[in-house]
C-alpha atoms as a PDB file:
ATOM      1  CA  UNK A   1     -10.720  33.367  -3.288  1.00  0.00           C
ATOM      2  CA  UNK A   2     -12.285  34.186  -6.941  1.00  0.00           C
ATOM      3  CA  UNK A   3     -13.981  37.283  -6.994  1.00  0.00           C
ATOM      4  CA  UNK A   4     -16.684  38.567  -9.362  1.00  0.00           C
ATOM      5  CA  UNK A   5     -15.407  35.847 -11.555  1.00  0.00           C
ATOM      6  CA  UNK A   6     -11.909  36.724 -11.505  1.00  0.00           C
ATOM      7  CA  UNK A   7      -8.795  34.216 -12.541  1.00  0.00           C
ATOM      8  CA  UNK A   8      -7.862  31.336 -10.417  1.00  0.00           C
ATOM      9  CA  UNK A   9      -5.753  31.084  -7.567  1.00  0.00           C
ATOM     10  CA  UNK A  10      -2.425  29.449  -8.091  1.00  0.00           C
ATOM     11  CA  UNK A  11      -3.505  26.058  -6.892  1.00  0.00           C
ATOM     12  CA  UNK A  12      -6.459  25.841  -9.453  1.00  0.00           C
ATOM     13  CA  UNK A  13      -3.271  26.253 -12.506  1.00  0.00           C
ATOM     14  CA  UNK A  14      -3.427  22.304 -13.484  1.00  0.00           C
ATOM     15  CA  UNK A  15      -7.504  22.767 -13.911  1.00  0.00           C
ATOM     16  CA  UNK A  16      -8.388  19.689 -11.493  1.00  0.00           C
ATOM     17  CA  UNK A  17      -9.134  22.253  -8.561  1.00  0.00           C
ATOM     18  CA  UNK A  18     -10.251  25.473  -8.326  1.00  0.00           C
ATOM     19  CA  UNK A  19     -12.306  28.221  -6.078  1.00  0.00           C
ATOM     20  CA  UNK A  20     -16.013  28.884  -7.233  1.00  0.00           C
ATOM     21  CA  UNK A  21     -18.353  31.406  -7.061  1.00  0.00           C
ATOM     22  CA  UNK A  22     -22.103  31.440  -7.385  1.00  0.00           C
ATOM     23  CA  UNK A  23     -22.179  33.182 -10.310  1.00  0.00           C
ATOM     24  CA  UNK A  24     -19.032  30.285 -11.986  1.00  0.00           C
ATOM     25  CA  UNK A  25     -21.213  27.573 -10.533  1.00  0.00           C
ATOM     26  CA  UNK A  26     -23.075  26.963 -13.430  1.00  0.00           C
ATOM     27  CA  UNK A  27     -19.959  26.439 -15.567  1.00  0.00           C
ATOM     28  CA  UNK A  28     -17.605  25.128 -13.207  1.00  0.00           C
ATOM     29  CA  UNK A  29     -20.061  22.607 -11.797  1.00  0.00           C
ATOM     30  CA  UNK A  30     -22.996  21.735 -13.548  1.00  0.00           C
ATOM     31  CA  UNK A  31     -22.069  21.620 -16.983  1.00  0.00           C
ATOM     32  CA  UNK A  32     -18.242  19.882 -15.840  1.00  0.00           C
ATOM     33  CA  UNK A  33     -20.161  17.194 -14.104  1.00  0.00           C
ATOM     34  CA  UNK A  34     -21.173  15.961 -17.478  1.00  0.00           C
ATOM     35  CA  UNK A  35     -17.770  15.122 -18.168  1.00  0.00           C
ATOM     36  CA  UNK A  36     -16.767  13.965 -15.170  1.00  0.00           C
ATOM     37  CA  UNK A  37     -17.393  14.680 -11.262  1.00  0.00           C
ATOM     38  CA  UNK A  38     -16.895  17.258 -10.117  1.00  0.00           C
ATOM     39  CA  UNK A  39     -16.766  17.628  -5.780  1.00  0.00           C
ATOM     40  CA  UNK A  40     -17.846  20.410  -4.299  1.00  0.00           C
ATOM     41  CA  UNK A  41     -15.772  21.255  -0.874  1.00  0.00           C
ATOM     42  CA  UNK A  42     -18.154  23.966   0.627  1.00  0.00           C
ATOM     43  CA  UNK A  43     -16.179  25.611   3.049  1.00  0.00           C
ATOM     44  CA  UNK A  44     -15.269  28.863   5.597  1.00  0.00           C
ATOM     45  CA  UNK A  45     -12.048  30.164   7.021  1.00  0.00           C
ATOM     46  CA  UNK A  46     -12.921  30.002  10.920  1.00  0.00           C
ATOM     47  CA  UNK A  47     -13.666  26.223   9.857  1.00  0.00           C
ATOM     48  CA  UNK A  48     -11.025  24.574  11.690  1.00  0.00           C
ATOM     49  CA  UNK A  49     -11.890  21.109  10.559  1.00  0.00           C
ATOM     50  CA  UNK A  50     -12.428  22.315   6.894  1.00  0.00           C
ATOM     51  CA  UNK A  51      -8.546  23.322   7.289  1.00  0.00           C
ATOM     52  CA  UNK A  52      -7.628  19.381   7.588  1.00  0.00           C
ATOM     53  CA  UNK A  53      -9.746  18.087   4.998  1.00  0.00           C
ATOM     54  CA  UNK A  54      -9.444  20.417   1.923  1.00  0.00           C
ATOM     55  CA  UNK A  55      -5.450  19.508   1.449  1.00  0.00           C
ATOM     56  CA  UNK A  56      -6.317  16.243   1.804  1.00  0.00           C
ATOM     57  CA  UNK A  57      -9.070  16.093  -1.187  1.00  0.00           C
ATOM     58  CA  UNK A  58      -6.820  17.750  -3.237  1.00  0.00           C
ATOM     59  CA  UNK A  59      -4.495  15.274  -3.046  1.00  0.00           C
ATOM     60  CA  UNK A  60      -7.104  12.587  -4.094  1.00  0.00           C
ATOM     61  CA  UNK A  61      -8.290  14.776  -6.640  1.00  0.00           C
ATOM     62  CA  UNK A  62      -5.320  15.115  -8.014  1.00  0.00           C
ATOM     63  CA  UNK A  63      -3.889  11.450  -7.342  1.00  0.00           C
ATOM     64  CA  UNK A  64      -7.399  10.381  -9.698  1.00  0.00           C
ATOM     65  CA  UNK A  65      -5.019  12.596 -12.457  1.00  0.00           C
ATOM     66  CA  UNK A  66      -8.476  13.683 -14.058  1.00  0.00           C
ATOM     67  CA  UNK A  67     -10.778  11.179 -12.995  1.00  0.00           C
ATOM     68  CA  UNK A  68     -12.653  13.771 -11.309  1.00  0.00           C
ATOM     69  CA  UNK A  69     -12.593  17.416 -10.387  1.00  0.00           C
ATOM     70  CA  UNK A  70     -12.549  19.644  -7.147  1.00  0.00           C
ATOM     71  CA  UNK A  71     -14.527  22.588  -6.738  1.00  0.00           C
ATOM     72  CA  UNK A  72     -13.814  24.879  -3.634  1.00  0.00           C
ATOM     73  CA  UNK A  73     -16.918  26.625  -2.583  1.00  0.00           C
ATOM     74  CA  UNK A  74     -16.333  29.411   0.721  1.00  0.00           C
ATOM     75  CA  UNK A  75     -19.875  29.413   2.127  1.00  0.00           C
ATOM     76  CA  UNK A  76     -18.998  32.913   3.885  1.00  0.00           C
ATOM     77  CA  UNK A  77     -18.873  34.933   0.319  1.00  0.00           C
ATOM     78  CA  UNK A  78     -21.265  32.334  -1.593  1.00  0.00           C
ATOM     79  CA  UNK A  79     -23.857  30.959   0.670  1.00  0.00           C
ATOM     80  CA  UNK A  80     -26.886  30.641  -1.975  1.00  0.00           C
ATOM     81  CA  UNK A  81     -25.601  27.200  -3.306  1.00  0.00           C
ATOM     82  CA  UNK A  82     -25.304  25.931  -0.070  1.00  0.00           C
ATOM     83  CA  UNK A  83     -27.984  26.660   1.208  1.00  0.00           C
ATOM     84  CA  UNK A  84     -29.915  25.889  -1.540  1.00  0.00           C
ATOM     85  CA  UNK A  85     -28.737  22.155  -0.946  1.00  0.00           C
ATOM     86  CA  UNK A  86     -29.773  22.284   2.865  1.00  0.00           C
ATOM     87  CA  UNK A  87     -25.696  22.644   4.140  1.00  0.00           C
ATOM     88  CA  UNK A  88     -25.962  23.430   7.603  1.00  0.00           C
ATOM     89  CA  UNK A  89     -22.578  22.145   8.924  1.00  0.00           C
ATOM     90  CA  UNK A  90     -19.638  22.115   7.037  1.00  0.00           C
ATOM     91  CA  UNK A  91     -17.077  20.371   6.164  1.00  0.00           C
ATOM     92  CA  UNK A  92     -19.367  19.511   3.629  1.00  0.00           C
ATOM     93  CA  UNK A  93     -18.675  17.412   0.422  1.00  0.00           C
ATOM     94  CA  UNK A  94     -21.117  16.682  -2.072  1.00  0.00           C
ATOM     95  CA  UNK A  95     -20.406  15.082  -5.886  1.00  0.00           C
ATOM     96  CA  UNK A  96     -22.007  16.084  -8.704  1.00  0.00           C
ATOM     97  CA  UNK A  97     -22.659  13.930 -11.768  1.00  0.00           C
ATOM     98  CA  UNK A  98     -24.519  14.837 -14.899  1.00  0.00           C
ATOM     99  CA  UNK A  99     -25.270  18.261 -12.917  1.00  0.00           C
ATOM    100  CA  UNK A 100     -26.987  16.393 -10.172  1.00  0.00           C
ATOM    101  CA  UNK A 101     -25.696  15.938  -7.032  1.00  0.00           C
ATOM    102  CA  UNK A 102     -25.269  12.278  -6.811  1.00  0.00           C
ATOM    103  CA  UNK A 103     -23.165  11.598  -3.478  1.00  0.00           C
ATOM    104  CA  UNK A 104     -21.335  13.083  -0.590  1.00  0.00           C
ATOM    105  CA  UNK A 105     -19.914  12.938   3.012  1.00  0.00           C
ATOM    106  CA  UNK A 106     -19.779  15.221   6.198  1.00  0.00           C
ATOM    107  CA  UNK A 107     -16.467  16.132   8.353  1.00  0.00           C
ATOM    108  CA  UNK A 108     -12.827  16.030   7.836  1.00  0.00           C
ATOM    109  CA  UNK A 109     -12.572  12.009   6.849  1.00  0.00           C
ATOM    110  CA  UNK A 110      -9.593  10.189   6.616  1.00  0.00           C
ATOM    111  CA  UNK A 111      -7.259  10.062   3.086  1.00  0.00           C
ATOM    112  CA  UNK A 112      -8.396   6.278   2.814  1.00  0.00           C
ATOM    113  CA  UNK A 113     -11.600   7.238   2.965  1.00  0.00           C
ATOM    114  CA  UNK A 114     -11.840   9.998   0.592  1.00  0.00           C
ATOM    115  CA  UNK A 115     -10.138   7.276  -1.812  1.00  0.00           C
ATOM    116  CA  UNK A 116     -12.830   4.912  -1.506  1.00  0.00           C
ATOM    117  CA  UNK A 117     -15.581   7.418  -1.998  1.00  0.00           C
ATOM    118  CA  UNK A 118     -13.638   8.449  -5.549  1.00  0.00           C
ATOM    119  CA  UNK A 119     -13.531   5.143  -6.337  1.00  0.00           C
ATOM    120  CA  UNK A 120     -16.968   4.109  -5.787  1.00  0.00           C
ATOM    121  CA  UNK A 121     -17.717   7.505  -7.402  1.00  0.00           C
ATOM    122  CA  UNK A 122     -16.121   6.463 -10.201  1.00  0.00           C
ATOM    123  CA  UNK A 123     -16.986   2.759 -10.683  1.00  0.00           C
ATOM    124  CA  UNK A 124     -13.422   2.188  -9.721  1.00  0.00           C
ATOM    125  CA  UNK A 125     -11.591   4.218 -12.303  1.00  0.00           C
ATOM    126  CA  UNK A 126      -9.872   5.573  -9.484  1.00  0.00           C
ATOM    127  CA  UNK A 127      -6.989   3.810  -8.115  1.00  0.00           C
ATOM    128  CA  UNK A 128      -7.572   1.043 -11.000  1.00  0.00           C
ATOM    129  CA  UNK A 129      -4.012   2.227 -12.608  1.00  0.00           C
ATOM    130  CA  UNK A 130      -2.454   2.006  -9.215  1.00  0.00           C
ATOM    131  CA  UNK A 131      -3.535  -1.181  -8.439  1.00  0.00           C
ATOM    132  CA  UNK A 132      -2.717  -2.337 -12.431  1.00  0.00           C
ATOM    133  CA  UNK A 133       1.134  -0.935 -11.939  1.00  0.00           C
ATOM    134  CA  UNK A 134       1.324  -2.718  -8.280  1.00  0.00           C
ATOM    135  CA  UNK A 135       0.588  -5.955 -10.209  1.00  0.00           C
ATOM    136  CA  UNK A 136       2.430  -5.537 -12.814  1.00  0.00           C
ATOM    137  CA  UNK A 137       5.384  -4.510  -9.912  1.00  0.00           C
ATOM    138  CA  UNK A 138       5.192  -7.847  -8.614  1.00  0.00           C
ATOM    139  CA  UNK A 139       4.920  -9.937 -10.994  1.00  0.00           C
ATOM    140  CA  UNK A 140       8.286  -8.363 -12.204  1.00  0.00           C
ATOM    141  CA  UNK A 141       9.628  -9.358  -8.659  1.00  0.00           C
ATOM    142  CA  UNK A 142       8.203 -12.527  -8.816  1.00  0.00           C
ATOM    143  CA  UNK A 143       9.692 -13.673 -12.084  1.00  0.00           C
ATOM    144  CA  UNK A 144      13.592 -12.484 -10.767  1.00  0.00           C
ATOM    145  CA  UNK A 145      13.418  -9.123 -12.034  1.00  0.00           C
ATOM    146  CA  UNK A 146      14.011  -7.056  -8.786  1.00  0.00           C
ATOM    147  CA  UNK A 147      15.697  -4.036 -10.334  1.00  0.00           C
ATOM    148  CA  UNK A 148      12.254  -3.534 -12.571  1.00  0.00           C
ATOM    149  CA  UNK A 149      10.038  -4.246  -9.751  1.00  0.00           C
ATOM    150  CA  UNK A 150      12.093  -1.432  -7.902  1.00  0.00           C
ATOM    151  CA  UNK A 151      11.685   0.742 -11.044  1.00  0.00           C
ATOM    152  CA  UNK A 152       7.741   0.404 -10.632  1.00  0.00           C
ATOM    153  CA  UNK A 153       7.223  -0.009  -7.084  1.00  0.00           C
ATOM    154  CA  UNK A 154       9.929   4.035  -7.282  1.00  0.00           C
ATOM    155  CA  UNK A 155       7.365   5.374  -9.627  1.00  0.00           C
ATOM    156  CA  UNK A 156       4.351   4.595  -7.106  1.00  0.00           C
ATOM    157  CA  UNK A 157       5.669   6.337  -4.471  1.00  0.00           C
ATOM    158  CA  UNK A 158       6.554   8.937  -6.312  1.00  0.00           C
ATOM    159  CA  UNK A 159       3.029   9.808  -7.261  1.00  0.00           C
ATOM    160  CA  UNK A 160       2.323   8.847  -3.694  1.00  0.00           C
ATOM    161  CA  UNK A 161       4.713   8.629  -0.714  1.00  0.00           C
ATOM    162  CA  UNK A 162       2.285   6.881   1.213  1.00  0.00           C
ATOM    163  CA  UNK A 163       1.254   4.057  -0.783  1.00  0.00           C
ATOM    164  CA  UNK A 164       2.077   1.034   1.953  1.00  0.00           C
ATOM    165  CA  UNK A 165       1.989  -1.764  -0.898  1.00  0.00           C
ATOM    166  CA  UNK A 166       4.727   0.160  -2.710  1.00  0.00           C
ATOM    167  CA  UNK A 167       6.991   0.186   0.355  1.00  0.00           C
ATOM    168  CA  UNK A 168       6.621  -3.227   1.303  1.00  0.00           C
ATOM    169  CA  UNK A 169       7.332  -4.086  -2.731  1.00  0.00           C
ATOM    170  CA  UNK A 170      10.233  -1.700  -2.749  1.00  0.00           C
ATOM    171  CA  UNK A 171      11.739  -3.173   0.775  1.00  0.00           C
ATOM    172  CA  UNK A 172      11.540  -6.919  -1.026  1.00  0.00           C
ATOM    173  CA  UNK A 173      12.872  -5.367  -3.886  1.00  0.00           C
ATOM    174  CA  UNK A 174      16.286  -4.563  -1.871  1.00  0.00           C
ATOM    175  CA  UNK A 175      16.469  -7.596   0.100  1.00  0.00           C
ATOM    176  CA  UNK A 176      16.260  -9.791  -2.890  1.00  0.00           C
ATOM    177  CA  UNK A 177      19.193  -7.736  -4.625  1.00  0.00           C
ATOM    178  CA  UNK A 178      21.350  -7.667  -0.865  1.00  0.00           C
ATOM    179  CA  UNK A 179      20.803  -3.866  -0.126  1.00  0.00           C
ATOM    180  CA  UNK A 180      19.865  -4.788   3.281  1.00  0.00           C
ATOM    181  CA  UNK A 181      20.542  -1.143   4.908  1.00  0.00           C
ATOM    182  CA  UNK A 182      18.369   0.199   2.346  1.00  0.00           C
ATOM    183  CA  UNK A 183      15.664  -2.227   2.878  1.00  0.00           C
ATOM    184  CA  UNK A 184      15.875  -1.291   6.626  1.00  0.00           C
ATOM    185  CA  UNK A 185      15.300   2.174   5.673  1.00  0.00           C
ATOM    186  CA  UNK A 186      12.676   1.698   3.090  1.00  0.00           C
ATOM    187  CA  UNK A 187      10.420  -0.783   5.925  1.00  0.00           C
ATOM    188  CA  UNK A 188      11.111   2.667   8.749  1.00  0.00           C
ATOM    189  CA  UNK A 189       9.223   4.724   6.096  1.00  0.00           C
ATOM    190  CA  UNK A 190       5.938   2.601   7.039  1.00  0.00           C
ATOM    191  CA  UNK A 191       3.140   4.491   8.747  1.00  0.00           C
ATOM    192  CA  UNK A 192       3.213   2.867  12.892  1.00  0.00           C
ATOM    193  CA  UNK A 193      -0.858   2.156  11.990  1.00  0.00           C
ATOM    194  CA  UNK A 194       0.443  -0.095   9.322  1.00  0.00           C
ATOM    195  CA  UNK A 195       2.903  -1.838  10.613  1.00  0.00           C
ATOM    196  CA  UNK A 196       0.692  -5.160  10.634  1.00  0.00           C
ATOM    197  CA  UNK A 197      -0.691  -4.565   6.757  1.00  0.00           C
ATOM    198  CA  UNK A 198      -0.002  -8.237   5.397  1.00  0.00           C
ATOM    199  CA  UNK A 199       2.298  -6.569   2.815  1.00  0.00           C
ATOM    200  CA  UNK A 200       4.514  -4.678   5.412  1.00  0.00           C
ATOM    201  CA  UNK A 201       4.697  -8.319   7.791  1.00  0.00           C
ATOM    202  CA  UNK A 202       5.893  -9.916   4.429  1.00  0.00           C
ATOM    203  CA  UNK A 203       8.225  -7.735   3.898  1.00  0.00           C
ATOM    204  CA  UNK A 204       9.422  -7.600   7.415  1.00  0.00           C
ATOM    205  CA  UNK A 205       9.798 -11.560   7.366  1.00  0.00           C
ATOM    206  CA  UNK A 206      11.650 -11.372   4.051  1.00  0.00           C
ATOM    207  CA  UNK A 207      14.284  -9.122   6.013  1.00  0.00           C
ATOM    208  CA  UNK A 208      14.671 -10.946   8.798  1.00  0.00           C
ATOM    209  CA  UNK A 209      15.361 -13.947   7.400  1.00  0.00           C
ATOM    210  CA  UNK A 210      17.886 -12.147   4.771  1.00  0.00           C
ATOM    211  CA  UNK A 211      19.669 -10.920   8.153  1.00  0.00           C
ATOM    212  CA  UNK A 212      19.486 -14.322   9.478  1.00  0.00           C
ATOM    213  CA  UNK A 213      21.037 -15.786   6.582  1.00  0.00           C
ATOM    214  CA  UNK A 214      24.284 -13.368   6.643  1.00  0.00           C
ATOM    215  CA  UNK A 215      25.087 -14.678  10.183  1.00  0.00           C
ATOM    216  CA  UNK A 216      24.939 -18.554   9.480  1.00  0.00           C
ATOM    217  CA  UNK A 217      27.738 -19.680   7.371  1.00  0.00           C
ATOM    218  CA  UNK A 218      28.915 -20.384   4.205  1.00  0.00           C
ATOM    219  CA  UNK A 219      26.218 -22.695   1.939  1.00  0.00           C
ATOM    220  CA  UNK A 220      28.893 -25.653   1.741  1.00  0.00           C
ATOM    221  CA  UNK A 221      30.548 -25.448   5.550  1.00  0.00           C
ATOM    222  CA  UNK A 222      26.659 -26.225   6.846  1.00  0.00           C
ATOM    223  CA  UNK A 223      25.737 -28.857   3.960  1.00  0.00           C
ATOM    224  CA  UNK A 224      29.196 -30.873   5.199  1.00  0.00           C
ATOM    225  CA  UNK A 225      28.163 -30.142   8.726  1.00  0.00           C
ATOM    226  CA  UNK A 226      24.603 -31.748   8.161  1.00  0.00           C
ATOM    227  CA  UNK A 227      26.066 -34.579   6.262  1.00  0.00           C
ATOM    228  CA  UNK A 228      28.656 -35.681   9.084  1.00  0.00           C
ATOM    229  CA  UNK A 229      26.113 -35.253  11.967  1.00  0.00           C
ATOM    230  CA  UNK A 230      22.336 -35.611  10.547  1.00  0.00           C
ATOM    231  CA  UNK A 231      20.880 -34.430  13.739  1.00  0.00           C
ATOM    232  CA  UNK A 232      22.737 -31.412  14.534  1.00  0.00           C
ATOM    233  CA  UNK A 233      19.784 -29.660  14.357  1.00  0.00           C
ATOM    234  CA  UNK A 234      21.446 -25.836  15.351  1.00  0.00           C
ATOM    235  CA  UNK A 235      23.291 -26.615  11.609  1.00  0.00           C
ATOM    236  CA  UNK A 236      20.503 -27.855   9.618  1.00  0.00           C
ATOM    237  CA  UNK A 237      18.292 -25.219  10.676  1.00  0.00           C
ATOM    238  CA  UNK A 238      21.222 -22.653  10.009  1.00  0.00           C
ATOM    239  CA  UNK A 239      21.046 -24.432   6.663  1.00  0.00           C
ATOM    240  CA  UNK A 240      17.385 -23.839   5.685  1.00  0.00           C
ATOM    241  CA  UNK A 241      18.311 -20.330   6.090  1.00  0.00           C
ATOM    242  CA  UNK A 242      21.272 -20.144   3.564  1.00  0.00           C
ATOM    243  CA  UNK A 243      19.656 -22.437   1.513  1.00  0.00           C
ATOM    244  CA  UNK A 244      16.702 -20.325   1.388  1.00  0.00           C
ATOM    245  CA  UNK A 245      18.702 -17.255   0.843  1.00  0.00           C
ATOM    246  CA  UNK A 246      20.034 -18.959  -2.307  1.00  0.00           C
ATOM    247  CA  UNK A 247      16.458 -19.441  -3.743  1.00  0.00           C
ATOM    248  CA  UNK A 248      16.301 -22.931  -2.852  1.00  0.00           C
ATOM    249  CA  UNK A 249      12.848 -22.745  -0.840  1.00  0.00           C
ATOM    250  CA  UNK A 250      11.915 -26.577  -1.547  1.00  0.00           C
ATOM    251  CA  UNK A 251      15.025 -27.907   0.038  1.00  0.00           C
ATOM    252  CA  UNK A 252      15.062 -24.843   3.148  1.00  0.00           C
ATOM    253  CA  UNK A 253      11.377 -26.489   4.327  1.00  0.00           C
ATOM    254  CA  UNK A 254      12.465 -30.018   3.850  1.00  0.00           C
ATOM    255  CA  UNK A 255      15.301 -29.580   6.402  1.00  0.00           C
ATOM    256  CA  UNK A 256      12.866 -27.837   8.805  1.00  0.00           C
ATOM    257  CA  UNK A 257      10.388 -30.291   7.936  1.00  0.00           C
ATOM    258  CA  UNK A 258      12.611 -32.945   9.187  1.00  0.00           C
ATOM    259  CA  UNK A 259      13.889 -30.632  12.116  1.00  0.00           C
ATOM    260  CA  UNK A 260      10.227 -30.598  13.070  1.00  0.00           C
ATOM    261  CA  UNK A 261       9.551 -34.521  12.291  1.00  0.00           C
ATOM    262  CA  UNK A 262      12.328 -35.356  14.338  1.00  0.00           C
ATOM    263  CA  UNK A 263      12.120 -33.604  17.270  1.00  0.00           C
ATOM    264  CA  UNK A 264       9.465 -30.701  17.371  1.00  0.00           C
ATOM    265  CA  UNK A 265      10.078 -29.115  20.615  1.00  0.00           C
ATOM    266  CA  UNK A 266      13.720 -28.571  19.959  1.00  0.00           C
ATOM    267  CA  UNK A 267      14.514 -25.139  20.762  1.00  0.00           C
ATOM    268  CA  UNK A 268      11.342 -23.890  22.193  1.00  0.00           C
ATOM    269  CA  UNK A 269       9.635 -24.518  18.348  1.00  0.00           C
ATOM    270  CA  UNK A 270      12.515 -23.012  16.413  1.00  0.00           C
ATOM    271  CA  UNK A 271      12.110 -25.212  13.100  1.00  0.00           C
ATOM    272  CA  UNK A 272       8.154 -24.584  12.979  1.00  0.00           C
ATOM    273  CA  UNK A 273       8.166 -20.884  14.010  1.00  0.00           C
ATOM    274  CA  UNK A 274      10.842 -20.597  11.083  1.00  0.00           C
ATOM    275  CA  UNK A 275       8.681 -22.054   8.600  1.00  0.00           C
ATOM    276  CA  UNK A 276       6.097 -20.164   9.677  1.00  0.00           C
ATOM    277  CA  UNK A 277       8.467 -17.019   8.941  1.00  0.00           C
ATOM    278  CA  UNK A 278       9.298 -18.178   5.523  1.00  0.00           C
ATOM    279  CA  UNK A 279       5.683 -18.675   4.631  1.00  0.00           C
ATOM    280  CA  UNK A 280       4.665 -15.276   5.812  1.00  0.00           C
ATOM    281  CA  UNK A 281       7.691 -13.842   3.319  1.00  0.00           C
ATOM    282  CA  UNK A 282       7.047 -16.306   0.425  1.00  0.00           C
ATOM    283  CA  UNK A 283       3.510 -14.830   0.286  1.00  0.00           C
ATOM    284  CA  UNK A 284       0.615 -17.787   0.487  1.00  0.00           C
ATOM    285  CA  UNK A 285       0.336 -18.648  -3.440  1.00  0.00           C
ATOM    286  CA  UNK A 286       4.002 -19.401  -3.639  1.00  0.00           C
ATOM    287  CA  UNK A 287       4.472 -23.213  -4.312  1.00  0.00           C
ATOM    288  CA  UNK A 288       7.127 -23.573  -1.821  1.00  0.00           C
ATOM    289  CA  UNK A 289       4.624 -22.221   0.738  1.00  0.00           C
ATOM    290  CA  UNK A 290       1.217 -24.010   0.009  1.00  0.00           C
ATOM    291  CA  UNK A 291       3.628 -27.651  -0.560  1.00  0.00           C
ATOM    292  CA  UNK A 292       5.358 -26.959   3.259  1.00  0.00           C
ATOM    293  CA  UNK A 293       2.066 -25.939   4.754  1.00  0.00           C
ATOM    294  CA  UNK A 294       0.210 -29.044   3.378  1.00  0.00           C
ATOM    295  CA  UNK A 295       3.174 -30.861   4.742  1.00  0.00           C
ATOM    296  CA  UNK A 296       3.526 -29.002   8.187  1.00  0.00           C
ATOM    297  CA  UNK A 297      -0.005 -29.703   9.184  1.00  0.00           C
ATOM    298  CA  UNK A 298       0.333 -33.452   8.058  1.00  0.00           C
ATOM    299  CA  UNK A 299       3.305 -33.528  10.734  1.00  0.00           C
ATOM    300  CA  UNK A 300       1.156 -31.509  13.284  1.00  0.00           C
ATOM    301  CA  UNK A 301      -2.348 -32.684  13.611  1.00  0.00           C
ATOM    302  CA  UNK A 302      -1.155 -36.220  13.041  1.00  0.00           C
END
């Protein structure tokens, strides 16, 4: 800890967080709040909870790369301020802007959490160049350009290991280019809690079906097998799948489509379930996936 206004602990060196004193408070606080906020973390060593929390705000504070600013305040050697702002439990947080307090929170609260309050802090300054290089990731991997996409969706994790949208963009990002292993290993990275984020599923569906693809057959073998025998359904099913690892979504969902017109219960719901499976990976604005859905339910609920 600072004392009598000494020099900054090591973890205070890139100036977004550092220990205060009452006597610093004025400067470190009040008049920094006025360029931008500044949190306070009041704190105390026997504070188990304050333990969890205070790694995990400097992480935001430092993920908002200036956005805002962390002051550490240990209520044991510098109680005035704290009590001054009726503290009585702590973990306490509170924000100061324009050197007033203008927000705060109680407890160790989760990472997401401690985002959200930044960002709201902030009028959304915070995460706003995340969320601007996540689009810009997949547009990149929209448009064919997997090996940029990876490039972006790399430097997001980089700044934060965590970042679920990142590793569902970076496990696309391998399927698309074949690197199926590393796709598998990418997708294991993924918290357990967020196994069912809408990203993550996508991403999950994308690899299945890639893995599905590898076992069907060559692209020609199943067209000729389709052609001889138009209802060997086991082939033009296997089909769809080759076809739509070759990029060829439109003609994957019409042979499914047909699987489905002809004969919907074959194999326990096999041609449905598989669209299903490629809209979930195709993501619901692709045109391939709003065209077969539209078409799907025509066949369905008619």
């Amino acid at each position: 800890m600072l004392q009598n206004g000494g020099s900054a602990a090591p973890a205070a060196a890139d100036n977004l967080v550092k220990d205060v004193t009452t006597q610093s408070f004025m400067k470190d606080v009040m008049e920094e709040s006025k360029r931008q906020p500044v949190l306070v973390d009041f704190w105390a060593p026997w504070c188990g909870p304050c333990k969890q929390l205070t790694p995990v705000l400097e992480k935001a504070v430092r993920g908002a790369k200036g956005k805002v600013k962390l002051a550490k305040m240990n209520i044991d050697e510098h109680p005035a301020v704290a009590g001054q702002l009726g503290i009585q439990s702590i973990p306490a947080v509170i924000a100061f802007v324009n050197g007033q307090p203008a927000d705060g929170f109680m407890g160790a609260v989760p990472e997401a959490q401690i985002t959200e309050f930044l960002s709201r802090l902030t009028k959304g300054a915070v995460g706003a160049e995340t969320q601007d290089l996540l689009k810009t990731a997949e547009a990149a991997l929209t448009s064919g350009d997997a090996s940029g996409a990876a490039a972006l969706f790399t430097q997001l994790l980089e700044e934060d290991g965590g970042n679920v949208a990142a590793l569902a963009g970076l496990t696309r990002c391998y399927v698309e280019t074949g690197a199926l292993a590393q796709a598998k290993q990418t997708l294991a990275l993924v918290p357990q809690a967020k196994q069912n984020d809408a990203a993550v599923a996508a991403a999950r569906a994308a690899l299945e079906i890639a893995e599905q693809a590898q076992s069907v057959g060559p692209l020609d073998e199943l067209t000729k097998k389709v052609a001889d025998n138009p209802k060997d359904w086991q082939a033009r099913f296997d089909l769809a799948a080759a076809l739509n690892a070759a990029g060829k979504r439109g003609d994957a969902v019409d042979h499914l489509i047909e699987i489905v017109r002809r004969d919907r219960k074959w194999n326990d719901d096999a041609a449905r379930k598989q669209l299903v499976q490629f809209f979930e990976a195709w993501g619901g604005a692709d045109e391939a996936t709003i065209s077969g859905r539209k078409r799907l339910s025509s066949i369905l609920f008619s």
